[in-house]
N, C-alpha and C. Protein backbone atom coordinates (compact mmCIF):
# COMPACT_ATOMS: atom_id res chain seq x y z
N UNK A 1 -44.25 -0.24 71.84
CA UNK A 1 -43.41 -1.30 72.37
C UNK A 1 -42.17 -1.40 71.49
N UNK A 2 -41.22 -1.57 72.12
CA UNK A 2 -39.95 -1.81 71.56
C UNK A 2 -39.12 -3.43 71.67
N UNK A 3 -38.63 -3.93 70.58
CA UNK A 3 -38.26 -5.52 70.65
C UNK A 3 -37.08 -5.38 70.14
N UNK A 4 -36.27 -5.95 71.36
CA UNK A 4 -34.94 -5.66 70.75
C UNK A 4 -33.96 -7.08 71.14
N UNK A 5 -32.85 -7.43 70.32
CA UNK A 5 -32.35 -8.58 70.89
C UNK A 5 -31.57 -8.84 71.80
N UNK A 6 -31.60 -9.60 72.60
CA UNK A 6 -30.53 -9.71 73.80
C UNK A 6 -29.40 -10.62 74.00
N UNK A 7 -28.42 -10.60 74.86
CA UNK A 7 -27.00 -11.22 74.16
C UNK A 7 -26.98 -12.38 74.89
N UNK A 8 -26.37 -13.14 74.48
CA UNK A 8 -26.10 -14.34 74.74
C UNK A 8 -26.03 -14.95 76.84
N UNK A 9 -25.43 -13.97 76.84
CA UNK A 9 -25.09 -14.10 78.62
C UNK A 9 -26.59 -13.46 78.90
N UNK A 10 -27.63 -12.57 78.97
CA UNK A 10 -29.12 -12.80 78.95
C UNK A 10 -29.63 -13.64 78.57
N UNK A 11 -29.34 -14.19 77.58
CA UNK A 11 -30.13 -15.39 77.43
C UNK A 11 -30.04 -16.56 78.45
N UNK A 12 -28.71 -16.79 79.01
CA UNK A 12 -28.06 -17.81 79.70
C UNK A 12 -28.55 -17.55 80.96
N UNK A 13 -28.88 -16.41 81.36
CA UNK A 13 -29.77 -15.78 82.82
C UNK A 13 -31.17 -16.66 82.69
N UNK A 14 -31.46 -16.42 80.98
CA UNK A 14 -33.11 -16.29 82.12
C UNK A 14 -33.20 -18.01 81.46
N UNK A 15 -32.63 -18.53 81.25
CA UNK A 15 -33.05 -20.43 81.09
C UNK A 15 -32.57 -20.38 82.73
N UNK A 16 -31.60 -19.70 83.64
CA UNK A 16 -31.28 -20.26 84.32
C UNK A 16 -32.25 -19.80 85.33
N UNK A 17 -33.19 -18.71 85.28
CA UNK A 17 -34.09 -18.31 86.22
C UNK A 17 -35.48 -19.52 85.99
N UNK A 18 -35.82 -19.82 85.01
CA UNK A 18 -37.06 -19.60 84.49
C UNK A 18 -37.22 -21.20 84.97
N UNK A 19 -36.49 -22.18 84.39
CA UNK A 19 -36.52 -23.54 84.03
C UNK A 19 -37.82 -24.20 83.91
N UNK A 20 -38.60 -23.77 82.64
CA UNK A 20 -40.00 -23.96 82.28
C UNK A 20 -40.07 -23.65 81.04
N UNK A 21 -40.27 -24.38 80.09
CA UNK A 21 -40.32 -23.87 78.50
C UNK A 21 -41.39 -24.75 77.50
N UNK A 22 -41.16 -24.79 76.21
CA UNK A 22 -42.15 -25.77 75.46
C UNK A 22 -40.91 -26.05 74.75
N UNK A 23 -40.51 -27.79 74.07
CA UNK A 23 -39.90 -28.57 73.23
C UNK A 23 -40.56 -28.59 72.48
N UNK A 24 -39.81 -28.32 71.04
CA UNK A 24 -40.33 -29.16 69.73
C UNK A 24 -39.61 -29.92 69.21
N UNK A 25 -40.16 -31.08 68.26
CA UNK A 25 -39.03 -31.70 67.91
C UNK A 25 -40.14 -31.99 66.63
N UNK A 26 -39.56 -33.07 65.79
CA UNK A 26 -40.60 -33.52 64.53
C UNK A 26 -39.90 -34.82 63.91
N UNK A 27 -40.91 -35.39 63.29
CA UNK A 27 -40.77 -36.90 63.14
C UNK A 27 -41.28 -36.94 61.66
N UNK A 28 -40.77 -37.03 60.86
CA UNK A 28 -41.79 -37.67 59.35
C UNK A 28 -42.36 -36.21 59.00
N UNK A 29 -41.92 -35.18 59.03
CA UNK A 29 -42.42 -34.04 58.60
C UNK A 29 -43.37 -33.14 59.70
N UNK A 30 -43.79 -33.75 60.43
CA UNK A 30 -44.98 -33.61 61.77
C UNK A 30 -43.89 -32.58 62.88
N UNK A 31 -44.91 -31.57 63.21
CA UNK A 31 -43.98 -30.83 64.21
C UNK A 31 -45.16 -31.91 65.71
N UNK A 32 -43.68 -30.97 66.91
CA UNK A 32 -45.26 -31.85 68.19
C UNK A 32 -44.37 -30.80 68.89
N UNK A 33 -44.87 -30.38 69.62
CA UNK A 33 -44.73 -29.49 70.72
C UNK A 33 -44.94 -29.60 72.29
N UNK A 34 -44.48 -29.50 72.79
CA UNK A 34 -44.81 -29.79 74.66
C UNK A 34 -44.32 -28.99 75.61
N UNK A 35 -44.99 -28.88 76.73
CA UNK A 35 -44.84 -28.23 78.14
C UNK A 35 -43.11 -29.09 78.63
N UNK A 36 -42.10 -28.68 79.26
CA UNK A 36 -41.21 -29.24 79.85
C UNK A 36 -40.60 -28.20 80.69
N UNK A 37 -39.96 -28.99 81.97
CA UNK A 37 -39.66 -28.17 82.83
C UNK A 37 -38.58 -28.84 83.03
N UNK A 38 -37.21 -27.94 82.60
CA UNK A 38 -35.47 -28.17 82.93
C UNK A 38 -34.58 -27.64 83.63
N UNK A 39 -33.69 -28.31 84.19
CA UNK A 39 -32.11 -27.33 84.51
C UNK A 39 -30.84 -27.19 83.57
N UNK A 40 -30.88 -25.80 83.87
CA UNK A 40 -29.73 -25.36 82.74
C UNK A 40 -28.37 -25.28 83.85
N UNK A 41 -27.71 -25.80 82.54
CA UNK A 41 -25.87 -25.31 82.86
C UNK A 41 -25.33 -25.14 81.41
N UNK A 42 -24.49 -24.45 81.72
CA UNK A 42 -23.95 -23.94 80.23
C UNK A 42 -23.78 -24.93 79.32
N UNK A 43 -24.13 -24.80 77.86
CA UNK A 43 -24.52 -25.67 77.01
C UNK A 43 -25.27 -27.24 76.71
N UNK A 44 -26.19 -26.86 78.52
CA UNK A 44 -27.04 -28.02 78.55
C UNK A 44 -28.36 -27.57 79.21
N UNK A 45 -29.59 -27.94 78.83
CA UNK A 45 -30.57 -28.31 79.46
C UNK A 45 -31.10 -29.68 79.45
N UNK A 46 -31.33 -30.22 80.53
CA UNK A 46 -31.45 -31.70 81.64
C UNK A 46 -32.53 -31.72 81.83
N UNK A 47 -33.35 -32.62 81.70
CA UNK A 47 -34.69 -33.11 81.50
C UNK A 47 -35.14 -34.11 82.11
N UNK A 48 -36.43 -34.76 82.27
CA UNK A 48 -37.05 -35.61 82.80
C UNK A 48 -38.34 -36.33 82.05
N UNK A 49 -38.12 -37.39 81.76
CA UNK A 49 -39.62 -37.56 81.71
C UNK A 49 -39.98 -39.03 81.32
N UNK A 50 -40.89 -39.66 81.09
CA UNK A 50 -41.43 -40.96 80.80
C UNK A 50 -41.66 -41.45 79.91
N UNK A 51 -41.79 -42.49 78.97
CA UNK A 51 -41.50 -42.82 77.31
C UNK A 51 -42.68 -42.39 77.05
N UNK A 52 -43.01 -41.78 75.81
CA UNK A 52 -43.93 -40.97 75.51
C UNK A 52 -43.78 -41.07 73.76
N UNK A 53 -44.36 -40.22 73.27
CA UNK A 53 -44.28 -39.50 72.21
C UNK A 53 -42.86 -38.62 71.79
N UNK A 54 -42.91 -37.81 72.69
CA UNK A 54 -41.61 -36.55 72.91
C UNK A 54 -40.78 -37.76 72.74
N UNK A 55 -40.07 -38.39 73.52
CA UNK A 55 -39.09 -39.78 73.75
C UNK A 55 -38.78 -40.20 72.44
N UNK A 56 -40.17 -41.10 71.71
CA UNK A 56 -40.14 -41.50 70.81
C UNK A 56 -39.74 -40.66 69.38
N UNK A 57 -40.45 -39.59 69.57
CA UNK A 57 -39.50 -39.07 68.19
C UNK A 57 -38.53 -38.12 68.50
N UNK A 58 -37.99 -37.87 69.43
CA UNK A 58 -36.46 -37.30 69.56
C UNK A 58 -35.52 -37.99 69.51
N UNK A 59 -36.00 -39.41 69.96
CA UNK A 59 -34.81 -41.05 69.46
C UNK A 59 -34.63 -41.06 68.31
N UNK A 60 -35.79 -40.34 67.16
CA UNK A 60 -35.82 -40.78 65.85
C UNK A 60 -35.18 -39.25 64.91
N UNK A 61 -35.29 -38.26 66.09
CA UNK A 61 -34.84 -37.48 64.91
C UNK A 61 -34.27 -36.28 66.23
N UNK A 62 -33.20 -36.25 66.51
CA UNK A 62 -32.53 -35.97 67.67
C UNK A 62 -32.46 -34.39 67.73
N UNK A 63 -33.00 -33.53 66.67
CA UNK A 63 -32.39 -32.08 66.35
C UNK A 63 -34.26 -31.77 66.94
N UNK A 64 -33.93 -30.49 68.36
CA UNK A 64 -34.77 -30.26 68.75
C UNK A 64 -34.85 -28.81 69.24
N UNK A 65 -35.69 -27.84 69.75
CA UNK A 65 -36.02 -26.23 69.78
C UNK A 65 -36.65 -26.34 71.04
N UNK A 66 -36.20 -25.40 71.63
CA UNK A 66 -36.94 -24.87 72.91
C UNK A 66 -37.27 -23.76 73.15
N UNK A 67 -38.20 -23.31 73.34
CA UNK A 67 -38.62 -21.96 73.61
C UNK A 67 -39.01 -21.66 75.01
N UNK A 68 -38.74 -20.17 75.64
CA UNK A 68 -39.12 -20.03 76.82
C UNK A 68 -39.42 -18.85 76.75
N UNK A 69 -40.07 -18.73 77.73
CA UNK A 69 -40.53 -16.86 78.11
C UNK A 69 -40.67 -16.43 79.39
N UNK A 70 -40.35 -15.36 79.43
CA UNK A 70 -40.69 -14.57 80.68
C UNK A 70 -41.94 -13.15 80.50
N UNK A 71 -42.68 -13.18 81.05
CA UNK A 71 -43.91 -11.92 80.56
C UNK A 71 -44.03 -11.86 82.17
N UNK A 72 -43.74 -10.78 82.38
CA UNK A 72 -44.10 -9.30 83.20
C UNK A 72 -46.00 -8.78 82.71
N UNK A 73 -45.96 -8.57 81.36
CA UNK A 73 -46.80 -7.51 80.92
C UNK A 73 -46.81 -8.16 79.37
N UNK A 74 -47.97 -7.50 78.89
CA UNK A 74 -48.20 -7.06 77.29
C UNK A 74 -46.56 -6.50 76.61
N UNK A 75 -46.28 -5.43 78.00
CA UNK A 75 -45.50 -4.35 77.21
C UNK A 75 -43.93 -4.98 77.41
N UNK A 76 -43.47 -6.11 78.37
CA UNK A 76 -42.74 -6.20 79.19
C UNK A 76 -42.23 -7.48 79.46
N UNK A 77 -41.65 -8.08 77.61
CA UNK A 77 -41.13 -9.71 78.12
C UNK A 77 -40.13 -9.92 77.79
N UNK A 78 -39.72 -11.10 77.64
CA UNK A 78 -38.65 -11.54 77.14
C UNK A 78 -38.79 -13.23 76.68
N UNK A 79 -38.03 -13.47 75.41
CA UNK A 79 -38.27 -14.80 74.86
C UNK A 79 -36.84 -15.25 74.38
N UNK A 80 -36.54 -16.50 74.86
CA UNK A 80 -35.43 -17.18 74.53
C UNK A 80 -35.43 -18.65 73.54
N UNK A 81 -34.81 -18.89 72.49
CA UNK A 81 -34.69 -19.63 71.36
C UNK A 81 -33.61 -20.44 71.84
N UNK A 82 -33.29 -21.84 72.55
CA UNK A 82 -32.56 -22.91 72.14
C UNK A 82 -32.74 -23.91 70.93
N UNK A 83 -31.68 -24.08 70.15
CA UNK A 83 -31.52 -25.34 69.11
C UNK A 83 -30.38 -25.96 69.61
N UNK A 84 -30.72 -27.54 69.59
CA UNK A 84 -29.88 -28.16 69.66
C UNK A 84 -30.38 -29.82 69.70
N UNK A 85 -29.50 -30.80 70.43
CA UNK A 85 -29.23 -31.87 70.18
C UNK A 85 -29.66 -32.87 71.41
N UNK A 86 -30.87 -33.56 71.42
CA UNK A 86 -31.67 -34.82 71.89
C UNK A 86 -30.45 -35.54 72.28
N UNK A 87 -29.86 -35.96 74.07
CA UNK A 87 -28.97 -36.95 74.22
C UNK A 87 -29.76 -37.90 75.61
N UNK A 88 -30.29 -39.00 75.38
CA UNK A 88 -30.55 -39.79 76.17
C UNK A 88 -29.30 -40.78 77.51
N UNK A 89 -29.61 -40.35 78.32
CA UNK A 89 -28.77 -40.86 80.13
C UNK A 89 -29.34 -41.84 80.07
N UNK A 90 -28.96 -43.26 79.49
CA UNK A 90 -29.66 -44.40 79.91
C UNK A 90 -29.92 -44.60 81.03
N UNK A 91 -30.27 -45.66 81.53
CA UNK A 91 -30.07 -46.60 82.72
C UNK A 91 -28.77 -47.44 82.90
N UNK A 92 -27.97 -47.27 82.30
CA UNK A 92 -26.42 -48.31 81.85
C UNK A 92 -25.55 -48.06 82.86
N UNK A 93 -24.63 -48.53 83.72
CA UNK A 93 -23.75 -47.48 83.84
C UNK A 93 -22.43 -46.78 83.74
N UNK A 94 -22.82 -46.66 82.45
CA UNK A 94 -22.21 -45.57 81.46
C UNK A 94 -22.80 -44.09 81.97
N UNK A 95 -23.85 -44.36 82.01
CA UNK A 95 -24.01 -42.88 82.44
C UNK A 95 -24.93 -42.47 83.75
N UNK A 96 -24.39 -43.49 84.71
CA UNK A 96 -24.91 -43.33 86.15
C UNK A 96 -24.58 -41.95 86.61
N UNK A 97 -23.33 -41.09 86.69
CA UNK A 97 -22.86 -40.25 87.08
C UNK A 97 -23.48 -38.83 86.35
N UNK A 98 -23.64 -39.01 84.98
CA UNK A 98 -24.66 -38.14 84.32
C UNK A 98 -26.03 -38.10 84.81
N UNK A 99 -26.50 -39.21 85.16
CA UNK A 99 -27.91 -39.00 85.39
C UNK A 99 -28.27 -38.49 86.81
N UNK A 100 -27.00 -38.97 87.87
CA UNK A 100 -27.16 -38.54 89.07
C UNK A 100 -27.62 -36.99 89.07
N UNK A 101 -26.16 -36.54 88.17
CA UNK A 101 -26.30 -34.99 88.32
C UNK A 101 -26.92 -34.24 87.49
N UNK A 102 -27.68 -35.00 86.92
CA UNK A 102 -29.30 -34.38 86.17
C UNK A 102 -30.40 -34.24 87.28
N UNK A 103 -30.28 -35.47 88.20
CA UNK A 103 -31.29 -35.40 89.44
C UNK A 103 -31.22 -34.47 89.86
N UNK A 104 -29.79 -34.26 91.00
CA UNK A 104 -29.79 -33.65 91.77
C UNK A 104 -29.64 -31.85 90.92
N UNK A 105 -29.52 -31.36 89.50
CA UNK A 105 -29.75 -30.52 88.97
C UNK A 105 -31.47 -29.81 88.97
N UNK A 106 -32.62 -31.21 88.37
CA UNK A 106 -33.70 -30.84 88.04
C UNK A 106 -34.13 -30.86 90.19
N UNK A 107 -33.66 -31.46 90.66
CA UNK A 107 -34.19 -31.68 92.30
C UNK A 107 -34.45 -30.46 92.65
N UNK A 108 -33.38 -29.47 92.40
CA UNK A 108 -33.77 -27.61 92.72
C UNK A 108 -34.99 -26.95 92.19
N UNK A 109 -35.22 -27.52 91.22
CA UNK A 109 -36.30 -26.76 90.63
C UNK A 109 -37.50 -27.39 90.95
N UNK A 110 -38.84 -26.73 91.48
CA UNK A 110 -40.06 -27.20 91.94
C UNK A 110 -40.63 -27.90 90.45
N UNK A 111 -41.35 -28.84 90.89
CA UNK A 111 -42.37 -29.46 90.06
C UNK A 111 -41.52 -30.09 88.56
N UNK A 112 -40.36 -29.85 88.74
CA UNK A 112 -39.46 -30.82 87.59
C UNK A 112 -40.00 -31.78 87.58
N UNK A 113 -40.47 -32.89 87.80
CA UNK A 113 -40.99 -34.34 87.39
C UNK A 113 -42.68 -34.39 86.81
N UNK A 114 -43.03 -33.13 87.72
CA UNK A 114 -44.73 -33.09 86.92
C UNK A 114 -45.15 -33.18 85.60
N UNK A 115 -44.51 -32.86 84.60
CA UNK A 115 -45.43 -33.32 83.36
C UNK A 115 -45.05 -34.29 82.26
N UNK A 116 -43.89 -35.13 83.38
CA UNK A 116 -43.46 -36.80 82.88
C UNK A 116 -44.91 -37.44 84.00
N UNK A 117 -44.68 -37.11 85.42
CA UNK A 117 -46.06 -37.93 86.10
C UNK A 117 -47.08 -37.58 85.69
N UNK A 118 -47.06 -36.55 85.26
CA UNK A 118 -48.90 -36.60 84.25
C UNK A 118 -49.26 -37.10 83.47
N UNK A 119 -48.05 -37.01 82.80
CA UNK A 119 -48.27 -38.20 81.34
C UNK A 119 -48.46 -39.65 81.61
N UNK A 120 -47.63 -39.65 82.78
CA UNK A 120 -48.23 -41.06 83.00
C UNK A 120 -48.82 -41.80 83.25
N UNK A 121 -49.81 -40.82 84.69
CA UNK A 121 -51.07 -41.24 85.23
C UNK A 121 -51.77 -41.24 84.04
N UNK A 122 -52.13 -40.53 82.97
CA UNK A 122 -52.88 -40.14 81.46
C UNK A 122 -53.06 -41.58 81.19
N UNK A 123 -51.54 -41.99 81.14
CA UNK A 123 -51.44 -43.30 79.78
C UNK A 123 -52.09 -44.40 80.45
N UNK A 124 -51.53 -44.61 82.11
CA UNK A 124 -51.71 -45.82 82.99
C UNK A 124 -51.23 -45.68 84.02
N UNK A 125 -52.03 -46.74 85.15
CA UNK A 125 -51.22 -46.52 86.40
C UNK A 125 -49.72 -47.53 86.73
N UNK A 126 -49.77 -48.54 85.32
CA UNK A 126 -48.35 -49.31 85.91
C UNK A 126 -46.93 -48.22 85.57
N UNK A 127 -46.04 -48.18 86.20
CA UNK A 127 -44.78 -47.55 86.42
C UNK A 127 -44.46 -47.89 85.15
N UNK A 128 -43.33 -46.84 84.64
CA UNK A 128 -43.12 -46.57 83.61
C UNK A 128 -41.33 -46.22 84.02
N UNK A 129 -40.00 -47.13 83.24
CA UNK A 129 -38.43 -46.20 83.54
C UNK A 129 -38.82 -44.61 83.09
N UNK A 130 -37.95 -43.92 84.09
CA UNK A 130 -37.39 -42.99 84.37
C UNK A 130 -36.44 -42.53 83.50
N UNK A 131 -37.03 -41.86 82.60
CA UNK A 131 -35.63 -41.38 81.45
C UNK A 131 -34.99 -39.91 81.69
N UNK A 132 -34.02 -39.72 81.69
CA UNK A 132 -33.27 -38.45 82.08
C UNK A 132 -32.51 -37.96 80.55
N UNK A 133 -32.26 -36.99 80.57
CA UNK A 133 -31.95 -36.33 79.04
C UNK A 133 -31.30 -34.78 79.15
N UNK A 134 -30.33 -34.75 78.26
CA UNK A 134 -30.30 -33.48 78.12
C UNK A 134 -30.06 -33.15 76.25
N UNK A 135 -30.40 -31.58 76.84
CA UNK A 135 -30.17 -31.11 75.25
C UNK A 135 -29.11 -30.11 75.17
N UNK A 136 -28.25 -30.55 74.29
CA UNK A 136 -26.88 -30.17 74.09
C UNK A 136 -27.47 -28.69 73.13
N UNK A 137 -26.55 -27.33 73.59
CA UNK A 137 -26.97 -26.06 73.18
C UNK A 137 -26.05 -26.20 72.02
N UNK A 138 -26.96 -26.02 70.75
CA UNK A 138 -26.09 -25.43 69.66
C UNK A 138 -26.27 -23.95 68.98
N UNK A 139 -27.09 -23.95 69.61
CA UNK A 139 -27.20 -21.60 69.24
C UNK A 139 -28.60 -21.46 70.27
N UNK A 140 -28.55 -20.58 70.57
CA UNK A 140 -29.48 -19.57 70.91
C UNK A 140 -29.64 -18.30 70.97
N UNK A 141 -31.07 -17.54 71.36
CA UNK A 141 -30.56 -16.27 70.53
C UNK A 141 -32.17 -15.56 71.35
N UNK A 142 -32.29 -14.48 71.61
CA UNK A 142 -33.43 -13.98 72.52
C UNK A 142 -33.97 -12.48 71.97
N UNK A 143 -34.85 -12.29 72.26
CA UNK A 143 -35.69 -10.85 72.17
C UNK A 143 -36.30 -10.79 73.48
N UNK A 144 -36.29 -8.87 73.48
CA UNK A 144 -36.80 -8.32 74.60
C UNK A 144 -37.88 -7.33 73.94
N UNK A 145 -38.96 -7.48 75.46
CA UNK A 145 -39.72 -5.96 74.25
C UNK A 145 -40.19 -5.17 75.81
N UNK A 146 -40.01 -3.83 75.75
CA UNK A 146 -40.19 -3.24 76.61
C UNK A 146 -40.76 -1.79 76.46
N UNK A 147 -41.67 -1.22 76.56
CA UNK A 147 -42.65 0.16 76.59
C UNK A 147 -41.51 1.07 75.97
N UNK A 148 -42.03 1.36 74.78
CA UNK A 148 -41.14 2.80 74.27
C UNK A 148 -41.79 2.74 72.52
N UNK A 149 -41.42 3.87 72.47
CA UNK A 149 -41.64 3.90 70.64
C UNK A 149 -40.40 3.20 69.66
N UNK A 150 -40.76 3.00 69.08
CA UNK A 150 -40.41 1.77 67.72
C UNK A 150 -38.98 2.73 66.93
């Protein structure tokens, strides 16, 4: 297998194919990690989800990592690295027009709201605001690995 890195405009393909990754973020030294499903536009991925944990310490410590992948095969993937910057779309409206077009962004992509409504049925059944978010791109950077000798 061969792993090699891929350029920036690949990388920008496959957030824009994939829109399914894991967030990390960390609070007090503590990493936490999670399932999230986003829409990308250049130097943003747009988010969804319900006050939580994730919520709570990305309010507290705003510098956050995303990882995504694509696997074909063992022999045959690809993995993409976002860092960047936790920005909360209130409810205000200040940022009615942002959040619209976070909707109608994550609306394309199937099952965008599922693992804010999971979390929530989890916690309780009373309704919970609707928080919308994006994460501002400050580098990213990808590997490919594909069948061949080293």
């Amino acid at each position: 297998m061969l792993i090699t890195a891929i350029t920036t405009e690949e990388c920008r393909e496959i957030l824009a194919r994939t829109g399914f990754g894991h967030l990390a973020c960390s609070r007090d030294n503590e990493p936490y990690v999670i399932p999230i499903y986003f829409a990308y536009e250049p130097d943003h991925l747009y988010g969804f989800s319900t006050f939580g944990q994730k919520i709570e310490w990305m309010r507290s410590n705003p510098r956050v990592c995303v990882a995504v992948d694509e696997v074909a095969d063992q022999f045959n993937w690809a993995s993409v690295i976002v860092k960047g910057q936790y920005k909360e779309l209130s409810g205000t409206q200040e940022h009615n027009s942002e959040r619209q077009h976070a909707f109608e962004l994550l609306e394309k992509r199937k099952l965008w709201w599922q693992t804010a409504e999971a979390a929530r049925e989890f916690r309780s059944a009373k309704p919970f605001p609707s928080i919308f978010y994006y994460i501002y791109i400050e580098a990213m950077s990808g590997r490919r690995a594909t069948p061949g000798n080293f």
